[in-house]
Protein backbone atom coordinates (compact mmCIF):
# COMPACT_ATOMS: atom_id res chain seq x y z
CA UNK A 1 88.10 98.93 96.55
CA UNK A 2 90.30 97.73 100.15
CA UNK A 3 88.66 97.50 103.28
CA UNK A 4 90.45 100.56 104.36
CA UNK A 5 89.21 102.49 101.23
CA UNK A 6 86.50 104.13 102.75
CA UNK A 7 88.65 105.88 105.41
CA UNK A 8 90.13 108.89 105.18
CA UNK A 9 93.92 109.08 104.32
CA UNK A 10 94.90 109.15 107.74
CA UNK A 11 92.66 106.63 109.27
CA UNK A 12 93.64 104.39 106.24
CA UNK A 13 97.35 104.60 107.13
CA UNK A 14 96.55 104.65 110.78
CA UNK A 15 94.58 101.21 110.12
CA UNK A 16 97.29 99.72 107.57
CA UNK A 17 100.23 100.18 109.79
CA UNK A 18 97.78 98.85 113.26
CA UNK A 19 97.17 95.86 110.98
CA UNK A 20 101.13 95.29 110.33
CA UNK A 21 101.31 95.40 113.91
CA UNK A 22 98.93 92.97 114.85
CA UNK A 23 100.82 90.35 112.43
CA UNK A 24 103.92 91.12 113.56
CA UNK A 25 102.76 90.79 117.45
CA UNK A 26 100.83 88.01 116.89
CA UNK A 27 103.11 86.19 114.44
CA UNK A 28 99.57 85.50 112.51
CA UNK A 29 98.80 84.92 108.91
CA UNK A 30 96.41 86.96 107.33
CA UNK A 31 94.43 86.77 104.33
CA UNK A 32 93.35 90.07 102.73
CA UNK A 33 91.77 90.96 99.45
CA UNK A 34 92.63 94.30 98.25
CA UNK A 35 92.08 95.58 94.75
CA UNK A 36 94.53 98.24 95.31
CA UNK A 37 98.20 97.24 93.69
CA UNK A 38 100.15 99.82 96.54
CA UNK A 39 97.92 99.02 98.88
CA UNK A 40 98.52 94.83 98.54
CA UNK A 41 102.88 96.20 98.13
CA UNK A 42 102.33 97.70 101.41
CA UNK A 43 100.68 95.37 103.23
CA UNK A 44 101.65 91.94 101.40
CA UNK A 45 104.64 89.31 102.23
CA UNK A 46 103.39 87.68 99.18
CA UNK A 47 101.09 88.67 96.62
CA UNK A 48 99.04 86.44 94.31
CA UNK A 49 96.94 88.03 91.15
CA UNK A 50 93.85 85.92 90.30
CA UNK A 51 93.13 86.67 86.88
CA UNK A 52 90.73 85.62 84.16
CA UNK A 53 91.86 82.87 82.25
CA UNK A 54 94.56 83.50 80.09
CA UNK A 55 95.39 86.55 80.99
CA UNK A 56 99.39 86.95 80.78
CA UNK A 57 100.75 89.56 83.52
CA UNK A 58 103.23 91.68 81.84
């Protein structure tokens, strides 16, 4: 589960998109753990998978 999973669709997107802002105002760098693959798309620059060892992403 995101941070933001516990909001309601609207608050969620209403929180995602206030987040993008704040990066892009702030020229910050953020680091944020999401276990959601559209959510991390959405949100990401870069994405990195940590995965159990071996694993091979296909």
């Amino acid at each position: 589960m995101s941070r933001f999973s516990a909001f309601d669709a609207n608050t969620r997107v209403q929180s995602q998109e206030e987040l993008l802002r704040i990066k892009e105002q702030n020229r910050k760098v953020f680091l944020f753990v999401v276990h959601s693959l559209d959510e991390a798309i959405y949100l990401a620059f870069k994405i990195i998978f940590c995965l159990p060892k071996k694993q091979i992403i296909k």
